[in-house]
Each structure stands twice: as structure tokens, then as C-alpha cells.
Protein backbone atom coordinates (compact mmCIF):
# COMPACT_ATOMS: atom_id res chain seq x y z
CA UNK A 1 0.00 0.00 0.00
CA UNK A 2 2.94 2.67 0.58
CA UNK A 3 4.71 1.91 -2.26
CA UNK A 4 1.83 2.66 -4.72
CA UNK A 5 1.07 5.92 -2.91
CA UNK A 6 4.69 7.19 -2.91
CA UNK A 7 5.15 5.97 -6.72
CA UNK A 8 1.46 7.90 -7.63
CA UNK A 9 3.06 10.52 -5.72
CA UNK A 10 6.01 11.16 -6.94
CA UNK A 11 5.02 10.04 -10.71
CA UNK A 12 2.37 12.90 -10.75
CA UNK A 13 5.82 15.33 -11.21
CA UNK A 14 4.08 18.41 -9.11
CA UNK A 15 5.05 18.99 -5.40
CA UNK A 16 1.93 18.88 -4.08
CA UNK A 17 1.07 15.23 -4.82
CA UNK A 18 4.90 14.43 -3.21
CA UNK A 19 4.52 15.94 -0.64
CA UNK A 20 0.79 14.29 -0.17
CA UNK A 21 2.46 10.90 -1.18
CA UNK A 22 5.35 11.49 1.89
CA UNK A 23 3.01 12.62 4.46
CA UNK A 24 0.50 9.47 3.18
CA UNK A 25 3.46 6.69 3.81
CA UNK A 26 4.73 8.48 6.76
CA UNK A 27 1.25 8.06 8.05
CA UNK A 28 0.78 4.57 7.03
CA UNK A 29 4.04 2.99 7.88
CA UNK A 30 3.82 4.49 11.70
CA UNK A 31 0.02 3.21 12.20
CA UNK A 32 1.17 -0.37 10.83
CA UNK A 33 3.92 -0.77 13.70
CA UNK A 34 0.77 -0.09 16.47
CA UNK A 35 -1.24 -2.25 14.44
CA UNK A 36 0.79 -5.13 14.00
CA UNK A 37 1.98 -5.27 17.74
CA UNK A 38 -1.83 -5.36 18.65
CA UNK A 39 -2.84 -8.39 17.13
CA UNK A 40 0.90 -10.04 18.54
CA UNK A 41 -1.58 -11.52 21.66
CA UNK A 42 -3.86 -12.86 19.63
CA UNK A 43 -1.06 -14.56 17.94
CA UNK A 44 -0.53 -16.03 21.06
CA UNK A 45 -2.97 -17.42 22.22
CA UNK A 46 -4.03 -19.26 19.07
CA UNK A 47 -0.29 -20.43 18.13
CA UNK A 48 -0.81 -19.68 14.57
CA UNK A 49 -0.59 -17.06 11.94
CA UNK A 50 -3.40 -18.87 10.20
CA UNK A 51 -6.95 -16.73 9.74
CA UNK A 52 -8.75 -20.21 10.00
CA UNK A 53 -7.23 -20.85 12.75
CA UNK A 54 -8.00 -17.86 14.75
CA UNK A 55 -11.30 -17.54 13.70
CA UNK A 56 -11.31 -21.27 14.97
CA UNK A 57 -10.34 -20.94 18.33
CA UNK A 58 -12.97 -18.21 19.17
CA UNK A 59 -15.91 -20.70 19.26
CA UNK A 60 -16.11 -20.64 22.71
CA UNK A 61 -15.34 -17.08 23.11
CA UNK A 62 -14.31 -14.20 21.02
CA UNK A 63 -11.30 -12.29 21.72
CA UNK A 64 -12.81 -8.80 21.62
CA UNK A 65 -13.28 -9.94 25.73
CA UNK A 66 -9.71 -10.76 26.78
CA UNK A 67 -8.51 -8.00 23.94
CA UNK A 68 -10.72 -5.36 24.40
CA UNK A 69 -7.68 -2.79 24.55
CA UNK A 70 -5.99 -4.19 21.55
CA UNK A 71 -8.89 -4.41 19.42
CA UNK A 72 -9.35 -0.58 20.67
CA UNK A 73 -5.82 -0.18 19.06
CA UNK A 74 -6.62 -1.97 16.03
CA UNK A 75 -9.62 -0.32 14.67
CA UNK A 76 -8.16 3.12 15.26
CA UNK A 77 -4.74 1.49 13.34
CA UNK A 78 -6.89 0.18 10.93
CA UNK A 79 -9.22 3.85 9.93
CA UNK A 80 -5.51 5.31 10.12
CA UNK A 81 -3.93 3.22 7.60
CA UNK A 82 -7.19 3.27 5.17
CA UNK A 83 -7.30 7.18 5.29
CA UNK A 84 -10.58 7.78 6.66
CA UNK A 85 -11.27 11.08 7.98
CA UNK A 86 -10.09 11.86 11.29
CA UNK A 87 -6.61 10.46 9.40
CA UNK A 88 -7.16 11.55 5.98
CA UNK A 89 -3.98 13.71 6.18
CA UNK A 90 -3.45 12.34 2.73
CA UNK A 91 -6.52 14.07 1.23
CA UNK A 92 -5.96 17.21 3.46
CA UNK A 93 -7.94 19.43 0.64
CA UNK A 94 -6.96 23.04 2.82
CA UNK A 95 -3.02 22.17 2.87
CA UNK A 96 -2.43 19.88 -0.60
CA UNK A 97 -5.50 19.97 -2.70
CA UNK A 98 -6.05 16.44 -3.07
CA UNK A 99 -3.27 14.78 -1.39
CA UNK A 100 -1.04 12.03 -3.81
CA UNK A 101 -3.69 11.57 -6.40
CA UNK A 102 -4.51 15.71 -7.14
CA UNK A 103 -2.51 14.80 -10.60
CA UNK A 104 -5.06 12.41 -11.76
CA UNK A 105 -8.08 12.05 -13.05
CA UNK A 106 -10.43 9.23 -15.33
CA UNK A 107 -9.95 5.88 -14.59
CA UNK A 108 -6.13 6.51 -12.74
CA UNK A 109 -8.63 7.99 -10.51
CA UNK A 110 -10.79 5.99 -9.88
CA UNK A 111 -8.30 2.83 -9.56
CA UNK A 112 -6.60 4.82 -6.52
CA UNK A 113 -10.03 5.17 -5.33
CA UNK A 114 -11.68 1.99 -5.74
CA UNK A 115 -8.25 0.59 -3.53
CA UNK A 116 -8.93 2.74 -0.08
CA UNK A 117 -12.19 1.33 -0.72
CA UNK A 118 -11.73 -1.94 -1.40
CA UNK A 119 -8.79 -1.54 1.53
CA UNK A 120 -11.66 -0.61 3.86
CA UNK A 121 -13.51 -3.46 3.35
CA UNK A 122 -10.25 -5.80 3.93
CA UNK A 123 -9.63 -3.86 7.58
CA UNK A 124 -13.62 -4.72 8.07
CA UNK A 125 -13.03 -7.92 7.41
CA UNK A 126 -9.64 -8.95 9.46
CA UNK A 127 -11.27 -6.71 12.51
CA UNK A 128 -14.11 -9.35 12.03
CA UNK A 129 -11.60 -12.15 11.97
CA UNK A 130 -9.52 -11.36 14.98
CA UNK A 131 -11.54 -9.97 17.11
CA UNK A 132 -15.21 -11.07 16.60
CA UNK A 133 -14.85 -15.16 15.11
CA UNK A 134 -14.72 -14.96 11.74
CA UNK A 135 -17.78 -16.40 10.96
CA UNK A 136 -18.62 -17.95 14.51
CA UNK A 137 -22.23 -17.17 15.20
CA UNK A 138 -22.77 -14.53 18.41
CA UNK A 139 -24.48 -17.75 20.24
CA UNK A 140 -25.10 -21.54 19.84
CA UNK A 141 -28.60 -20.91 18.91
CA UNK A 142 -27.75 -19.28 15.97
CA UNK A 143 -25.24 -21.33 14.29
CA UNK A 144 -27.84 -22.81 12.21
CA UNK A 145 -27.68 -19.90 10.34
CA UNK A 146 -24.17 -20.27 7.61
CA UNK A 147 -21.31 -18.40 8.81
CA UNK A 148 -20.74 -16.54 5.88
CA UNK A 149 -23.90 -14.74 6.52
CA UNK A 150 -22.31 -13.62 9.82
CA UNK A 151 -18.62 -12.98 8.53
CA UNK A 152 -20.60 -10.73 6.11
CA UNK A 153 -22.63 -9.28 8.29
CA UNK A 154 -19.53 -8.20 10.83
CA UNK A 155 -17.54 -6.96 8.24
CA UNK A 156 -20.27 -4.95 6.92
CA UNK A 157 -21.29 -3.21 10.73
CA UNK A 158 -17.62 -2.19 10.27
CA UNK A 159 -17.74 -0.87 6.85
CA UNK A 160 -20.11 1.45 8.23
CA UNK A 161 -18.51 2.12 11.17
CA UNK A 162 -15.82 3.44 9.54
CA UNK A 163 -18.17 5.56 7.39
CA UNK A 164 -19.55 6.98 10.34
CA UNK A 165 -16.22 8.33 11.83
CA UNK A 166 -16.05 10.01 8.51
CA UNK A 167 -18.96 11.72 9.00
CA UNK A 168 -18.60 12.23 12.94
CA UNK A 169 -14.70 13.66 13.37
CA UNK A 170 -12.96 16.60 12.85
CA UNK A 171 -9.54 15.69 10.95
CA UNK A 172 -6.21 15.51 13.13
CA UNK A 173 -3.27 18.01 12.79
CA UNK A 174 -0.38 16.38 11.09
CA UNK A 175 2.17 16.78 14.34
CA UNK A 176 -0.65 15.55 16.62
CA UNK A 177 -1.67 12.71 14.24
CA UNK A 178 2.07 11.19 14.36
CA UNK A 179 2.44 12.01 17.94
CA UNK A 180 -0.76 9.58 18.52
CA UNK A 181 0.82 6.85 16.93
CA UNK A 182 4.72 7.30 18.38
CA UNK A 183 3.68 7.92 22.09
CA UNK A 184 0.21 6.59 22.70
CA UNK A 185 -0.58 3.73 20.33
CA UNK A 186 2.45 2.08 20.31
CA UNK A 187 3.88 1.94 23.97
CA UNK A 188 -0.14 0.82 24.97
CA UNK A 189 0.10 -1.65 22.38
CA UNK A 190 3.87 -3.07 24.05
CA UNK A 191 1.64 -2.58 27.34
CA UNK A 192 -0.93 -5.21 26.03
CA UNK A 193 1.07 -7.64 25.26
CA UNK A 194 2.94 -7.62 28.53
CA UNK A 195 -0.37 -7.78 30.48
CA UNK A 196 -1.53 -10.58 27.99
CA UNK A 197 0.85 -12.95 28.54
CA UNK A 198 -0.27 -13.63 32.54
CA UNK A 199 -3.86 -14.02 30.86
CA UNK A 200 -2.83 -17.01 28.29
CA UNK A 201 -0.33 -18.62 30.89
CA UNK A 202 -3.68 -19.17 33.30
């Protein structure tokens, strides 16, 4: 995901787009380190790196309970790295027009727009996955129904949550944005792990 928005960045030949495209991957990369510490205790506890696996061993009970904090972490991670607004420094219309893509237009366009989107509804769906079962139904009684109807039905509540941020918050300064990540996010996500692992030893 960084490389293509520094490459449409810098390929766009204007400084406006660059600097859009550097601000965008500055953005991205510092949200992924948060986000990919959070999910380390889930990692844990399942012993696998497998999505079938984890979704697996939340049929007794999903790990938005033990992980409440880290899936906190994670969804704000995950709105951060898909530039929705209150992280859309990117797209910051006031400071650089458009942010990476102001250069292009037609289909160029709309195949850098059709990614966030389609990059929104992955995040949706690996919140879904790690924290919520995969498909697991919310109770026994319900499992009749097939779990894709419920995998579906997760990732879509958080589709639209992350449409309703966009329409709720104001958007984040750029100093303020990167001091979230640096020395909030990512020391509470150390913090999680450290408190998790007394949690999967008992």
C-alpha cells in the first residue's frame, strides 16, 4: 500500500502530490507498527498465523473480551492506515488539494479510489476475523444460520462504522496525528502484550 502511494506521488511530477504521497506513507508505515503489535496476543494465544485458525479458536469465546484494549488499538490502526477522515492527512484538501492523487483524473482515478475502498472493506473484514470469530455465530442458537452470513454481516457493521467516523470527526493536525501513533498507540500496544501474557499462561 505505501509503495503505490509514494510511486502515484512522486510520478504525478508536481510537489503537491509528493509531498501528499510522503506525508501518506509516513502516516501509514507508523500506524502499521501499532497495528501489527496489537494483534501479537492474539497470535498467542491461538499459536498460529493462520486466519482459519484464529477464527477457529474463538468458538467458545471471542477475543474482543480478553482484547478489548488491543482491538481498541486496532480499529483506530486500521481507519488510520485506510485514510478515513479523522486520518485523511493524505486528502488534506486546505493544505495539498487532493493529497497524492490531485494529478489524476479518469480511470487513474478511480483505480486509486476503488483501492482505499476496497482496503476498507479488507480492515472490516480482518477486525471481524480477529476480534469477533470470523464467521462464529454470536451464540449456539444461531449457528444454524451459515457463517458466511455472519462474517458478512460483521464486516459490513464495520464498513459502516468506519463511514460513520467520517462523518462524525474533525480531521487531526499532522504533528498531533504522528504524535498519537509514536507515544500513545504504540507503547499501549507493548503494554498489552505484557499484560496478555499472565492471561494465556492461566
Amino acid at each position: 500500500g505505501v509503495y503505490g502511494i509514494v510511486l502515484g506521488g512522486w510520478a504525478a511530477n508536481s510537489k503537491y502530490p509528493l509531498l501528499g504521497g510522503l506525508r501518506s506513507s509516513a502516516q501509514m508505515i507508523s500506524y502499521e507498527l501499532a497495528q501489527g503489535i496489537s494483534i501479537v496476543p492474539i497470535i498467542m494465544m491461538t499459536g498460529s498465523l493462520s486466519l482459519a485458525e484464529i477464527g477457529r479458536a474463538q468458538e467458545k469465546m471471542w477475543f474482543i473480551v480478553p482484547q478489548f484494549f488491543g482491538f481498541l488499538i486496532y480499529l483506530i490502526c486500521a481507519v488510520a492506515e485506510t485514510n478515513r477522515a479523522p486520518f485523511d492527512l493524505a486528502e488534506a484538501e486546505s493544505e495539498l488539494v487532493a493529497g497524492f492523487h490531485t494529478e489524476y483524473s479518469g480511470m487513474k482515478f478511480a483505480l486509486f479510489f476503488l483501492t482505499e475502498y476496497a482496503y476498507v472493506f479488507l480492515a472490516a473484514a480482518l477486525i471481524a476475523t480477529f476480534f469477533f470469530g470470523g464467521g462464529a455465530a454470536p451464540t449456539p442458537l444461531l449457528s444454524v444460520i451459515p457463517s458466511w452470513f455472519w462474517f458478512l454481516s460483521k464486516t459490513l457493521f464495520f464498513v459502516f462504522c468506519f463511514l460513520w467516523f467520517r462523518w462524525t470527526f474533525p480531521r487531526f493536525r499532522i504533528d498531533r496525528l504522528m504524535d498519537f501513533t509514536w507515544k500513545f498507540l504504540l507503547p499501549w500496544s507493548f503494554v498489552n502484550i505484557i499484560f496478555s501474557i499472565p492471561y494465556i499462561f492461566l
